[in-house]
C-alpha atoms as a PDB file:
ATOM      1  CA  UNK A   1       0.000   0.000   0.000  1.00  0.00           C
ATOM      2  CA  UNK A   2       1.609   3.070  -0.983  1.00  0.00           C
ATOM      3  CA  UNK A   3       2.036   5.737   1.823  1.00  0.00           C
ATOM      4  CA  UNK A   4      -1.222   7.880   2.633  1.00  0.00           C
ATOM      5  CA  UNK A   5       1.120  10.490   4.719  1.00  0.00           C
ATOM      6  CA  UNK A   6       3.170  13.239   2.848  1.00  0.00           C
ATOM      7  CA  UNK A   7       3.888  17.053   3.249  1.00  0.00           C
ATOM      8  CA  UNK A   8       1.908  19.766   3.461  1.00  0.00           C
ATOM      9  CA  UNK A   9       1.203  21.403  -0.267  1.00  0.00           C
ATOM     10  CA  UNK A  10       2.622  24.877  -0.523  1.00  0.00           C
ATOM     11  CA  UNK A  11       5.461  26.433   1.350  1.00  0.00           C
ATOM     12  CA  UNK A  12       4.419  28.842   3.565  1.00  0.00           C
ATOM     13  CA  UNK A  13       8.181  30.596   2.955  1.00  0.00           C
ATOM     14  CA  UNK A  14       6.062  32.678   0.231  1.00  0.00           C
ATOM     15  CA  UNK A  15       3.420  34.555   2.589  1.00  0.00           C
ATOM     16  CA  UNK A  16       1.130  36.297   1.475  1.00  0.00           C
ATOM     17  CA  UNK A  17       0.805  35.345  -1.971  1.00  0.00           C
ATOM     18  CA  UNK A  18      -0.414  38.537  -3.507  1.00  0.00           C
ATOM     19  CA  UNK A  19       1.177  40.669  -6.235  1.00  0.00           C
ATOM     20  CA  UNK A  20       4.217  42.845  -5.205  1.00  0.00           C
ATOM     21  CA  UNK A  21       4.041  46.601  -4.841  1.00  0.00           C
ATOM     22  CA  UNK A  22       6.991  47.513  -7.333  1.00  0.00           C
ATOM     23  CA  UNK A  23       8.755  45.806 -10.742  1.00  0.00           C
ATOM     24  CA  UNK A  24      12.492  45.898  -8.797  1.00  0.00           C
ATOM     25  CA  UNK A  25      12.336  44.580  -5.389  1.00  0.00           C
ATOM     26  CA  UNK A  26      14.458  45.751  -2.578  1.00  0.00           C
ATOM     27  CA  UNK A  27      17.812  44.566  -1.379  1.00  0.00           C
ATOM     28  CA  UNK A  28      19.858  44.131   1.739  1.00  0.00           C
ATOM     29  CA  UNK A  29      22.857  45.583   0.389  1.00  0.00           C
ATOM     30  CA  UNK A  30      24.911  45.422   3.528  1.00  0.00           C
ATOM     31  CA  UNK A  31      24.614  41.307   3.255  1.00  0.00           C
ATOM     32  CA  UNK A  32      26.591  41.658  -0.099  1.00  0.00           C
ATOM     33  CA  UNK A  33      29.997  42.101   0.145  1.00  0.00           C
ATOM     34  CA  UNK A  34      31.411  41.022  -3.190  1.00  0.00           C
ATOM     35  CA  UNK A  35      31.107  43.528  -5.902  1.00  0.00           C
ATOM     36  CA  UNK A  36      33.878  45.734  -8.235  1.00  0.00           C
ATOM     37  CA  UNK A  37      32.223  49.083  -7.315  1.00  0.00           C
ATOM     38  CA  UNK A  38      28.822  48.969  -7.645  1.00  0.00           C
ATOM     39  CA  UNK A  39      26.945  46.119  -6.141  1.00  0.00           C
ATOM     40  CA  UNK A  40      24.301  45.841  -8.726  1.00  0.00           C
ATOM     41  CA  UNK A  41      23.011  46.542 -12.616  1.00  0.00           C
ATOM     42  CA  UNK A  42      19.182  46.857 -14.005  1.00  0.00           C
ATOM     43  CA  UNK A  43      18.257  44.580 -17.093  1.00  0.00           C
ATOM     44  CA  UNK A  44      15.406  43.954 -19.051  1.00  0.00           C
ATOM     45  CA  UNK A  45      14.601  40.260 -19.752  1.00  0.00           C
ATOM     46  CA  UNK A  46      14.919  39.521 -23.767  1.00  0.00           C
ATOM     47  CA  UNK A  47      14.347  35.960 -24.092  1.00  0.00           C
ATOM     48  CA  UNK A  48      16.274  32.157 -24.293  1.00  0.00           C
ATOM     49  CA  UNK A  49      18.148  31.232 -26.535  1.00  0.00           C
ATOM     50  CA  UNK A  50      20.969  28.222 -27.110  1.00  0.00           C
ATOM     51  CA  UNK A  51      24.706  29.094 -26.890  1.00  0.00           C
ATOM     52  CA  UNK A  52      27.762  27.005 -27.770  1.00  0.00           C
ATOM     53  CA  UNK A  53      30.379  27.513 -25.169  1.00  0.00           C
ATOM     54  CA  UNK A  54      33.650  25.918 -24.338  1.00  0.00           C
ATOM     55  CA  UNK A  55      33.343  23.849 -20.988  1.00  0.00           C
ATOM     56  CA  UNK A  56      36.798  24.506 -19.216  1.00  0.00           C
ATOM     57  CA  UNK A  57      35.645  23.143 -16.114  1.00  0.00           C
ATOM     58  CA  UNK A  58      38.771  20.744 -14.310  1.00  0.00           C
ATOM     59  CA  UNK A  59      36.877  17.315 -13.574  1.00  0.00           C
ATOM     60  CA  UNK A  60      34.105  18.122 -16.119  1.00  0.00           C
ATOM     61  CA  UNK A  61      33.311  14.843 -18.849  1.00  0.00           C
ATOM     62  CA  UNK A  62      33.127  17.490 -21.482  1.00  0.00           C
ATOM     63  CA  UNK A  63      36.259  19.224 -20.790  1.00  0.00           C
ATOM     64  CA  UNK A  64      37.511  21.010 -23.802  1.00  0.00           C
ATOM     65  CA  UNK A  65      34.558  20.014 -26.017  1.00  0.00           C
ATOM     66  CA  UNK A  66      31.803  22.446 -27.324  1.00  0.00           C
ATOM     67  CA  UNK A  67      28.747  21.696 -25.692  1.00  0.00           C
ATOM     68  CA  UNK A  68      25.602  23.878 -26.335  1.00  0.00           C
ATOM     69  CA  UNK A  69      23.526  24.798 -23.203  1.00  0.00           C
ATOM     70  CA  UNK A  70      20.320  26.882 -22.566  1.00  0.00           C
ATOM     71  CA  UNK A  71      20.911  30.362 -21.793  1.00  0.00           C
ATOM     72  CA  UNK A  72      18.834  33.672 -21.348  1.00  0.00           C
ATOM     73  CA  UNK A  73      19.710  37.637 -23.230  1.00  0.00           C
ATOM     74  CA  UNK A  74      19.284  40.134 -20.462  1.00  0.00           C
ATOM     75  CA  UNK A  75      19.702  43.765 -22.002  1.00  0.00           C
ATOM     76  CA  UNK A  76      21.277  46.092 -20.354  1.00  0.00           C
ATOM     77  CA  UNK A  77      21.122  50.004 -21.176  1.00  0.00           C
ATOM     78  CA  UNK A  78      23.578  52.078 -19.412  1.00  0.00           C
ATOM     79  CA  UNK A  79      22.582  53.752 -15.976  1.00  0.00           C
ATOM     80  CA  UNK A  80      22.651  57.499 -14.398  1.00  0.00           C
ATOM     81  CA  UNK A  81      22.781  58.160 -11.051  1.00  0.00           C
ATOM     82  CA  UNK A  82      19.784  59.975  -9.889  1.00  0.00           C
ATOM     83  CA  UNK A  83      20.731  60.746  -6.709  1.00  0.00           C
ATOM     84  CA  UNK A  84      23.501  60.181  -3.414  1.00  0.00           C
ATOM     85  CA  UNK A  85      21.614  58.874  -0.179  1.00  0.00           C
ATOM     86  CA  UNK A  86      23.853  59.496   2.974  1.00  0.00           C
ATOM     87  CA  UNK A  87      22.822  57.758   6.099  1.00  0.00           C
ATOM     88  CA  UNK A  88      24.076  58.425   9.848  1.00  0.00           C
ATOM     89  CA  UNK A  89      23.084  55.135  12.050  1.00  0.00           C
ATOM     90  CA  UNK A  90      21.391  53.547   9.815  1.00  0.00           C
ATOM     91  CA  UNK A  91      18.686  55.995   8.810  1.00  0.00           C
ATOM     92  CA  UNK A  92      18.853  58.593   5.633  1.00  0.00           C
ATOM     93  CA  UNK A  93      20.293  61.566   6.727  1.00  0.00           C
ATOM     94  CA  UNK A  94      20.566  63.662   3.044  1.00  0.00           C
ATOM     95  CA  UNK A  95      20.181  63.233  -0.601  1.00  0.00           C
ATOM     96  CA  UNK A  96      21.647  65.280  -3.199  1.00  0.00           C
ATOM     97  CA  UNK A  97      20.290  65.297  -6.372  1.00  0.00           C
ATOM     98  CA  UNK A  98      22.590  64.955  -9.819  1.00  0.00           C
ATOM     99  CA  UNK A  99      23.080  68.419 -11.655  1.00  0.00           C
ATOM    100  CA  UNK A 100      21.980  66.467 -15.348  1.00  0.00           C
ATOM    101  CA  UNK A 101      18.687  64.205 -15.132  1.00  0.00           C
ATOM    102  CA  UNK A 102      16.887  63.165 -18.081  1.00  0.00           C
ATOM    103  CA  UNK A 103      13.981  64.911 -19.101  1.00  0.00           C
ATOM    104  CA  UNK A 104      12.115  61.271 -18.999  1.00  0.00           C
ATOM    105  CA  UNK A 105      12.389  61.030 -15.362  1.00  0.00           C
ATOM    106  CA  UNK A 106       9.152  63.860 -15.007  1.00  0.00           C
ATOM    107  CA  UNK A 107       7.327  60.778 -16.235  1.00  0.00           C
ATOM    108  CA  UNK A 108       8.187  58.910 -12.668  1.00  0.00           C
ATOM    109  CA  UNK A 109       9.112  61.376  -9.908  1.00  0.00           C
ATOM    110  CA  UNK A 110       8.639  64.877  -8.979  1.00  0.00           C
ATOM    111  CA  UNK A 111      11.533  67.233  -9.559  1.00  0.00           C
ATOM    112  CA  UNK A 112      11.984  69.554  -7.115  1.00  0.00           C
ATOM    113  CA  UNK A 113      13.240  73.170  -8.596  1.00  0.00           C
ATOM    114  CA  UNK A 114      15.691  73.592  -6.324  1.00  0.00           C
ATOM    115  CA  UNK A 115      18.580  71.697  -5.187  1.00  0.00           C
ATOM    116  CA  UNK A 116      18.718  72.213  -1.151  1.00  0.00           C
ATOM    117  CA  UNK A 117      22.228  70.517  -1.260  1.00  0.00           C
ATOM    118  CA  UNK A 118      25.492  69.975  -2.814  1.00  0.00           C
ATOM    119  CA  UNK A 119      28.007  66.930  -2.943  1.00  0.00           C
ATOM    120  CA  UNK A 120      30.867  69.276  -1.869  1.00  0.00           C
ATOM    121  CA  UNK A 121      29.372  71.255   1.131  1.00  0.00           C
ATOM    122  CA  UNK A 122      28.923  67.642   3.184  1.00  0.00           C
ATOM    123  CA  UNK A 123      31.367  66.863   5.812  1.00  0.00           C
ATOM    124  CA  UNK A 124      32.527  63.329   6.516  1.00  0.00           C
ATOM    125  CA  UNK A 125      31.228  63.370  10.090  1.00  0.00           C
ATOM    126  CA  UNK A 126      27.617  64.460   8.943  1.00  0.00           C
ATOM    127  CA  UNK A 127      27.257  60.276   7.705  1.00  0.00           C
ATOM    128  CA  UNK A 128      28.953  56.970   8.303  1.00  0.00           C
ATOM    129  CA  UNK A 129      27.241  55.292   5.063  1.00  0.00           C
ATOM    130  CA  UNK A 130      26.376  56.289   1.697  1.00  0.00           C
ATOM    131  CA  UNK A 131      24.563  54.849  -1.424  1.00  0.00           C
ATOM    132  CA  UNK A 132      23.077  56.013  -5.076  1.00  0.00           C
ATOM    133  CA  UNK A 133      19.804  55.938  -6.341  1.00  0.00           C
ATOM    134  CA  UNK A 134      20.092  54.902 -10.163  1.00  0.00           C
ATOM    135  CA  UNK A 135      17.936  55.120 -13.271  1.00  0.00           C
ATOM    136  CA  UNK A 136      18.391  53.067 -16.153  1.00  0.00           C
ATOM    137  CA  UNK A 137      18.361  55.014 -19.804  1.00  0.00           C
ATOM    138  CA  UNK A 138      15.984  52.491 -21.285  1.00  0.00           C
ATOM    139  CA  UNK A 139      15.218  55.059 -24.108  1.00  0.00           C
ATOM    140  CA  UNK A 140      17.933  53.812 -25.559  1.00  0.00           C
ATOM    141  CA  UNK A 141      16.324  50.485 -25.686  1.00  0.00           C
ATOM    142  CA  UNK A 142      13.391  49.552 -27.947  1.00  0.00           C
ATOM    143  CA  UNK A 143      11.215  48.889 -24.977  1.00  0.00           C
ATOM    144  CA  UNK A 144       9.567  51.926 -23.871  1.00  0.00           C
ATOM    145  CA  UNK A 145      10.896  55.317 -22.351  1.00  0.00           C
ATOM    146  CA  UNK A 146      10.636  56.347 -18.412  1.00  0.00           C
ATOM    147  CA  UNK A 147      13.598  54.595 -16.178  1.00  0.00           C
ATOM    148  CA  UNK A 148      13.318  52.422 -13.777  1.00  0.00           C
ATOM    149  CA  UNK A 149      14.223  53.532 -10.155  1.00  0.00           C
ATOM    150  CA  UNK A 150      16.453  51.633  -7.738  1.00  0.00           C
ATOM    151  CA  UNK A 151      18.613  51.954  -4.600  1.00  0.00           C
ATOM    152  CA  UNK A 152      21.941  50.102  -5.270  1.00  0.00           C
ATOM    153  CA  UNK A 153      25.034  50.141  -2.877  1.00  0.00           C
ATOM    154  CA  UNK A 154      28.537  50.548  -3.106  1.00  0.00           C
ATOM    155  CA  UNK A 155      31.819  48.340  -1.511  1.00  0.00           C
ATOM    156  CA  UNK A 156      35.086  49.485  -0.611  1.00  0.00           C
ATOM    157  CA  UNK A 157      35.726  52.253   2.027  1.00  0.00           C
ATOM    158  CA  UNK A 158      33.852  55.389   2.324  1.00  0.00           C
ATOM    159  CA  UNK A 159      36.194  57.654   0.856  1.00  0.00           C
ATOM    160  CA  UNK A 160      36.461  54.879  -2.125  1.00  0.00           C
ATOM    161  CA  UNK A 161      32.525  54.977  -2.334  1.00  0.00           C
ATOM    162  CA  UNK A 162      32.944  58.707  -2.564  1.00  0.00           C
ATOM    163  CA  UNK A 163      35.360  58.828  -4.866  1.00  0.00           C
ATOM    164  CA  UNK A 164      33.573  56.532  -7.377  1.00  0.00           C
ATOM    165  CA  UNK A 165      30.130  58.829  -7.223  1.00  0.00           C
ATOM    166  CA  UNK A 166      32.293  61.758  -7.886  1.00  0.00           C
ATOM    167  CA  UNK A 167      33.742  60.154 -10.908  1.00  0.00           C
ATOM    168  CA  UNK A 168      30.166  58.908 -12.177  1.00  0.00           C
ATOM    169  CA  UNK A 169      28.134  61.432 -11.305  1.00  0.00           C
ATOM    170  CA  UNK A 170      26.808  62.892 -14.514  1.00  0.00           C
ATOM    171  CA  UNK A 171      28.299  59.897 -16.673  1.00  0.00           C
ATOM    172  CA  UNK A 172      26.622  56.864 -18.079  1.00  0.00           C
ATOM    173  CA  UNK A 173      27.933  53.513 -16.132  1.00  0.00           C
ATOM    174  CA  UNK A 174      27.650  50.856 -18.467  1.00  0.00           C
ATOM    175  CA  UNK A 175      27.142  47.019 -17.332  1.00  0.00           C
ATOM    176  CA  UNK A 176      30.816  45.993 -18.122  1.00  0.00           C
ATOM    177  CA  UNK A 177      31.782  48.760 -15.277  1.00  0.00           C
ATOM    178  CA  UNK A 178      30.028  46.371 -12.489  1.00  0.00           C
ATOM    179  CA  UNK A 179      30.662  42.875 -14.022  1.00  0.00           C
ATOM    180  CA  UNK A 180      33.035  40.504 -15.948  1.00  0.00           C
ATOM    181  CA  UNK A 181      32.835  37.297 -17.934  1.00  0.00           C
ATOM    182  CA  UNK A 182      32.169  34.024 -15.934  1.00  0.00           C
ATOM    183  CA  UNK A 183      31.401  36.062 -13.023  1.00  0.00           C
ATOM    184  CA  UNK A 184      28.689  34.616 -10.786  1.00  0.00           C
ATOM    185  CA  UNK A 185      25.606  36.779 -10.057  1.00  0.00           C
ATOM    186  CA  UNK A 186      22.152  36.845  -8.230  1.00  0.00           C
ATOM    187  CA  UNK A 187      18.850  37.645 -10.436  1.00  0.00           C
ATOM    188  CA  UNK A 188      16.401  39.417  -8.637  1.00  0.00           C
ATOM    189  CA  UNK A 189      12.821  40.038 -10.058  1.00  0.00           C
ATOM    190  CA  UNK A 190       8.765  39.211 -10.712  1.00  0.00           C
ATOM    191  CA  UNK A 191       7.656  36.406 -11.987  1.00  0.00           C
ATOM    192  CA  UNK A 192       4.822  35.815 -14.558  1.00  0.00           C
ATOM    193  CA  UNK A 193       1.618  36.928 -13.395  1.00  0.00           C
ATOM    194  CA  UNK A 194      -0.517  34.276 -13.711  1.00  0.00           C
ATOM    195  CA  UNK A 195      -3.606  36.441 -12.140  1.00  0.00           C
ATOM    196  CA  UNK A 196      -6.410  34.381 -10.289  1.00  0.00           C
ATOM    197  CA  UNK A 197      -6.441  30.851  -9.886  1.00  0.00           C
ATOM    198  CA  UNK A 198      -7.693  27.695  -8.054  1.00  0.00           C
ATOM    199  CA  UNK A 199      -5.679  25.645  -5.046  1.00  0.00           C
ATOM    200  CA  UNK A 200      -4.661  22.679  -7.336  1.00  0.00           C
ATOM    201  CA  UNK A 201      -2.812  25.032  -9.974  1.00  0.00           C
ATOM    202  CA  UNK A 202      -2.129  27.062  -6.822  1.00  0.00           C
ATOM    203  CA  UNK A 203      -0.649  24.705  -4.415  1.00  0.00           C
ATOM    204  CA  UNK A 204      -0.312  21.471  -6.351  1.00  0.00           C
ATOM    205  CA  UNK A 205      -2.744  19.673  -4.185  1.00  0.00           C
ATOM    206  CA  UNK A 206      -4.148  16.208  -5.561  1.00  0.00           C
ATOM    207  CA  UNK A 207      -8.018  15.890  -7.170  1.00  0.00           C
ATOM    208  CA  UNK A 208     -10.460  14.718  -5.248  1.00  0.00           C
ATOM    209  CA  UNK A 209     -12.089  11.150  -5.844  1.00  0.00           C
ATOM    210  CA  UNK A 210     -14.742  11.685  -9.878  1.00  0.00           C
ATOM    211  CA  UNK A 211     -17.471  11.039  -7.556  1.00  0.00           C
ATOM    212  CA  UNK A 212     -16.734  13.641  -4.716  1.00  0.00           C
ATOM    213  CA  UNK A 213     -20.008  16.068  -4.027  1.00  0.00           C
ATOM    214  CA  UNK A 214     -19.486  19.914  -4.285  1.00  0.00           C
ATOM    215  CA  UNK A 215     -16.013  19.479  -6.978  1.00  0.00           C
ATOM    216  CA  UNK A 216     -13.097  17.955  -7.796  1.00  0.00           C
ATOM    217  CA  UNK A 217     -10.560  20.907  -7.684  1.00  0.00           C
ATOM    218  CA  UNK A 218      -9.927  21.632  -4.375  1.00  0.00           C
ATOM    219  CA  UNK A 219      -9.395  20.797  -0.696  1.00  0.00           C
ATOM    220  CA  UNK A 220     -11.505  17.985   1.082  1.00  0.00           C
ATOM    221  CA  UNK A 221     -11.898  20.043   4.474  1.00  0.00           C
ATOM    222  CA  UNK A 222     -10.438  23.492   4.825  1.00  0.00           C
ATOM    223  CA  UNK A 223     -10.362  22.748   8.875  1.00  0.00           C
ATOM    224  CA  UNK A 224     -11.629  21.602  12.000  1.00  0.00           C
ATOM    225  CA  UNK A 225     -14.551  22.812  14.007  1.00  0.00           C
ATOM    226  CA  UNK A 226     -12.415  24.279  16.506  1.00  0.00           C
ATOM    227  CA  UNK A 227     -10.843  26.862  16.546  1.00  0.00           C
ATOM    228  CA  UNK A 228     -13.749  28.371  14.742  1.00  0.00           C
ATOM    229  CA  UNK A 229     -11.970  29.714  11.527  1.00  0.00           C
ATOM    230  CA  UNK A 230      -9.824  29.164   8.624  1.00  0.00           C
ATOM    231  CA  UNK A 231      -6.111  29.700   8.829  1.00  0.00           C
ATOM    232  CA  UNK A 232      -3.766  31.116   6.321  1.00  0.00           C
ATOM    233  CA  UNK A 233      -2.358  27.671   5.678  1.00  0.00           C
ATOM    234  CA  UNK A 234      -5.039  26.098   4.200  1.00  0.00           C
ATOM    235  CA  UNK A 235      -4.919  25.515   0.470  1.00  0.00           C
ATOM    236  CA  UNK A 236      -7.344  28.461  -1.225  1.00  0.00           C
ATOM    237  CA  UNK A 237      -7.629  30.309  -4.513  1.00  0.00           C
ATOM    238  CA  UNK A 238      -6.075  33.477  -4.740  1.00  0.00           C
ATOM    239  CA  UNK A 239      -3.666  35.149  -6.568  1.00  0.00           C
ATOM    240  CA  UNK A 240      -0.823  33.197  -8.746  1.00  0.00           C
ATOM    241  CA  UNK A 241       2.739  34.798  -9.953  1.00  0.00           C
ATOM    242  CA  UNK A 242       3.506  38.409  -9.955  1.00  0.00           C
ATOM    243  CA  UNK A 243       5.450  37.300  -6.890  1.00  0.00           C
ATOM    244  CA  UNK A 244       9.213  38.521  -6.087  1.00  0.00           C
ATOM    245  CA  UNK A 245      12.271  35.535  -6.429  1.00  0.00           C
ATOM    246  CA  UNK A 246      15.736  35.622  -6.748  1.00  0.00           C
ATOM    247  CA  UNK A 247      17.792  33.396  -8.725  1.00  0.00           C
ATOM    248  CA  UNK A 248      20.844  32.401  -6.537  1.00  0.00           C
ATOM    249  CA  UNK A 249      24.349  31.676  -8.322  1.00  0.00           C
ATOM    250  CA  UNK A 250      23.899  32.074 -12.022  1.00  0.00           C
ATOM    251  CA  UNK A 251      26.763  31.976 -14.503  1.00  0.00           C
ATOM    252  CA  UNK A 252      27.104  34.948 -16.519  1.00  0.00           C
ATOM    253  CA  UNK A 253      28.503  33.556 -19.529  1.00  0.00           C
ATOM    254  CA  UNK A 254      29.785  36.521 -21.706  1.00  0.00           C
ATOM    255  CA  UNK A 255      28.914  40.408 -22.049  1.00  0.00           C
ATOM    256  CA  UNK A 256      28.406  41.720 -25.454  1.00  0.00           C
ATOM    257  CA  UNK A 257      27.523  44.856 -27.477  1.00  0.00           C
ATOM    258  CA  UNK A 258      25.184  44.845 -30.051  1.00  0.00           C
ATOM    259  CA  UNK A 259      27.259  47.056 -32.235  1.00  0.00           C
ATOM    260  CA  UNK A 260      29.452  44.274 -32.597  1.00  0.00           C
ATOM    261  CA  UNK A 261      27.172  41.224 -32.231  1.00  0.00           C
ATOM    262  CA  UNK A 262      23.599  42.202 -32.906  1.00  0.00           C
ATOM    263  CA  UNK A 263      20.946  40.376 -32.110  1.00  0.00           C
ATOM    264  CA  UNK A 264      17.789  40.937 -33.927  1.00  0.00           C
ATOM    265  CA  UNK A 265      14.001  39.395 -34.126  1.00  0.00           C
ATOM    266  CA  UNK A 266      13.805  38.460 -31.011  1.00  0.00           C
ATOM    267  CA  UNK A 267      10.235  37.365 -30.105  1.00  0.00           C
ATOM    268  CA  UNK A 268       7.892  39.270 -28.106  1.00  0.00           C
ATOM    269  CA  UNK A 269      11.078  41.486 -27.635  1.00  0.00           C
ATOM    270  CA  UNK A 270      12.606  42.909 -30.984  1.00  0.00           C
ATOM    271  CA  UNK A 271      15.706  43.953 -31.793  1.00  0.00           C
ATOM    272  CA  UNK A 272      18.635  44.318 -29.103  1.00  0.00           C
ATOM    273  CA  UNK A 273      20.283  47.992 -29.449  1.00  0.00           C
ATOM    274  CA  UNK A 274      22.199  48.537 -26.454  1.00  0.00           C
ATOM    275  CA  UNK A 275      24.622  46.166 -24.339  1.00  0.00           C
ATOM    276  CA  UNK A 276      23.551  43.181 -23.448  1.00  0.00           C
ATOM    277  CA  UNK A 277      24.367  40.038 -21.239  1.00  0.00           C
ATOM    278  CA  UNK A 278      24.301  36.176 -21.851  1.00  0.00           C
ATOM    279  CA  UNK A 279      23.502  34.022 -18.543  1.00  0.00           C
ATOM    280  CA  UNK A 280      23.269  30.671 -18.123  1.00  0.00           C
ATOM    281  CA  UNK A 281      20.238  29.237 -18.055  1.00  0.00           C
ATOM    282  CA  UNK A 282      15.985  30.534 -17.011  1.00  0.00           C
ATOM    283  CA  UNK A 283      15.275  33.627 -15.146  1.00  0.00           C
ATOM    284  CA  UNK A 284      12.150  34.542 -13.895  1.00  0.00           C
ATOM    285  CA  UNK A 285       9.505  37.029 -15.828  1.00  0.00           C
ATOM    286  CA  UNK A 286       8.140  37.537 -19.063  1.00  0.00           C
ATOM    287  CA  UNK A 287      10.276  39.447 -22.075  1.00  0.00           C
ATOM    288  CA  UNK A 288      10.805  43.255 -20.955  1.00  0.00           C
ATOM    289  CA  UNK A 289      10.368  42.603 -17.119  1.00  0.00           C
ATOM    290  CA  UNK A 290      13.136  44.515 -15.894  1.00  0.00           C
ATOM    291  CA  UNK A 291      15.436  42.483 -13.771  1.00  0.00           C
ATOM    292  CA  UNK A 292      18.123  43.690 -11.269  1.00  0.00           C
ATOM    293  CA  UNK A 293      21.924  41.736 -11.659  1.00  0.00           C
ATOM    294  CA  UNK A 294      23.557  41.811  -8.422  1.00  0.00           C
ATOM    295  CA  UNK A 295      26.780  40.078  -6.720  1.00  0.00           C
ATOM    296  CA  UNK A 296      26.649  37.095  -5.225  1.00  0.00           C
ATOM    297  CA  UNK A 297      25.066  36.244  -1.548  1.00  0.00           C
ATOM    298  CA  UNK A 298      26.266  33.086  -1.144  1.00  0.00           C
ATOM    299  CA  UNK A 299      28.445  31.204  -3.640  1.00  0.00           C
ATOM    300  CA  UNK A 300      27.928  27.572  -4.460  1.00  0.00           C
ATOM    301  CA  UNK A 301      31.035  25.287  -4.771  1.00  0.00           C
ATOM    302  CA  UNK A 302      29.059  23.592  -7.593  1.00  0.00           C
ATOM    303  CA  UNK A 303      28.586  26.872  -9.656  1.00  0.00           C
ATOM    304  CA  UNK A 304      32.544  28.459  -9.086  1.00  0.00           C
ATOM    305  CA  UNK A 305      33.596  24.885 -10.400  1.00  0.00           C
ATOM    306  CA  UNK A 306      31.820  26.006 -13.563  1.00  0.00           C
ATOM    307  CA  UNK A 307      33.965  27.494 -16.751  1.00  0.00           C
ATOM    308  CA  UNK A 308      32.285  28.183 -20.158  1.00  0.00           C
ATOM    309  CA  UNK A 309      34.358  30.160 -22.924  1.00  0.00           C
ATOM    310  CA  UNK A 310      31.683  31.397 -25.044  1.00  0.00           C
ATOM    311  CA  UNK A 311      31.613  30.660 -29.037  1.00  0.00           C
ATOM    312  CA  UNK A 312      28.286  31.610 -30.347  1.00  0.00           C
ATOM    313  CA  UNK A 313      24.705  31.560 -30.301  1.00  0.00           C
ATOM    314  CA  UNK A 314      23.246  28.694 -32.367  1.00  0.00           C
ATOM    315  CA  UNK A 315      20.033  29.446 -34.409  1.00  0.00           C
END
């Protein structure tokens, strides 16, 4: 007889299950230490595609040989810095606006028409931390036109953090600033919305017996009698995707520029026109969800063992 006991259906990690408030989610940027100078790069999902890399890896069975592996185009416009947040003890102390915003950004936030502070005028002991705010130039892309917003941090020192801002303020910082072939990097962003649905797409609970009264798809008893209510963890339709994950330890294969390999006809997506990076296998979201690239949490032993020299994407 095969066993009637098994786990509950449905993590309860993922609570509540409803749609998220913004397209790029936050991050604890003081948990990521790895990083060249900034921690972190906005992308816009293009779509899969098969690539025919090198495998380099030491003890791998296909060392040396071309092997083709699934892999996903993340474009990636270059980025302004909006503005600098300063924090003393952990809460935002001042922000100074950049001198040159794009006109675009009216579209998103309100501009105030005059700037209160200045980069210069701050002394060292007026904050202990310091981060940007940065917009990515998506006009640039053939997606759409107003940036997308995001807090992104900054390693090294605090004079080196300062030092960097004062060297990018009013300048474009393109994705090959932040990260490097065969570098290892988190994915952060939504997945497909999938809007409302029952408890067996929902949860992956099992159908009820054909002959059960009042339906098939969905629980046999949401409870007992007492307490007198339903809790949170029973099974119920609701609300499916749109949710926030992040994609842990994914092998950026190769950064490109489309003036010198273009990609074009992509499906659902178009043509590529700025930079754009090649990672190893699925990310989450439909094509033009944007997607924020950061450093590494955690690194996996299994994933650093990993080598691919890229050749070219197969068609």
């Amino acid at each position: 007889m095969p066993s009637t006991k098994s786990p509950r259906k449905g993590s309860l990690q993922f609570w509540p299950r409803k749609r998220v408030g913004k397209f790029l989610p936050s991050v604890n940027w003081k948990a990521i230490d790895s990083g060249k100078n900034l921690k972190g790069f906005i992308g816009y999902k293009s779509g899969m595609v098969s690539v025919e890399v090198k495998d380099n890896a030491i003890n791998s069975m296909t060392k040396g040989k071309l092997i083709i592996i699934p892999a996903t185009i993340i474009e990636c416009p270059p980025m302004k810095i909006l503005s600098v947040r300063f924090y003393k003890n952990g809460i935002v102390a001042k922000d100074v606006l950049s001198e040159q915003l794009d006109k675009e950004l009216m579209k998103k936030i309100k501009l105030p028409k005059e700037k209160t502070h200045k980069l210069e005028s701050l002394k060292t002991g007026d904050y202990d931390d310091v981060s940007i705010i940065a917009y990515s130039v998506v006009k640039k892309t053939n997606i759409k036109k107003t940036p997308d917003l995001t807090e992104l941090g900054l390693t090294g020192s605090l004079e080196g953090k300062i030092e960097f801002i004062k060297d990018n303020l009013n300048k474009e910082i393109h994705v090959s600033n932040v990260f490097e072939n065969g570098q290892i990097i988190d994915l952060r962003g939504l997945t497909k919305g999938k809007g409302f649905q029952g408890p067996v797409k929902r949860f992956g609970i099992h159908l009820r017996f054909h002959k059960s009264e009042k339906g098939v798809r969905k629980v046999g008893s949401i409870g007992p009698w007492h307490p007198a209510r339903v809790t949170f963890r029973v099974p119920m339709a609701g609300q499916l995707g749109m949710f926030t994950r992040v994609h842990y330890n994914q092998k950026l294969i190769s950064l490109e520029k489309s003036s010198e390999k273009p990609i074009k006809n992509i499906k659902n997506y178009g043509d590529i026109k700025t930079d754009y990076a090649i990672v190893a296998g699925s990310v989450q979201g439909p094509a033009k969800r944007g997607i924020l690239m950061t450093s590494p949490l955690r690194i996996t032993k299994m994933q650093k063992k990993k080598q691919y020299e890229f050749v070219e994407i197969k068609k």
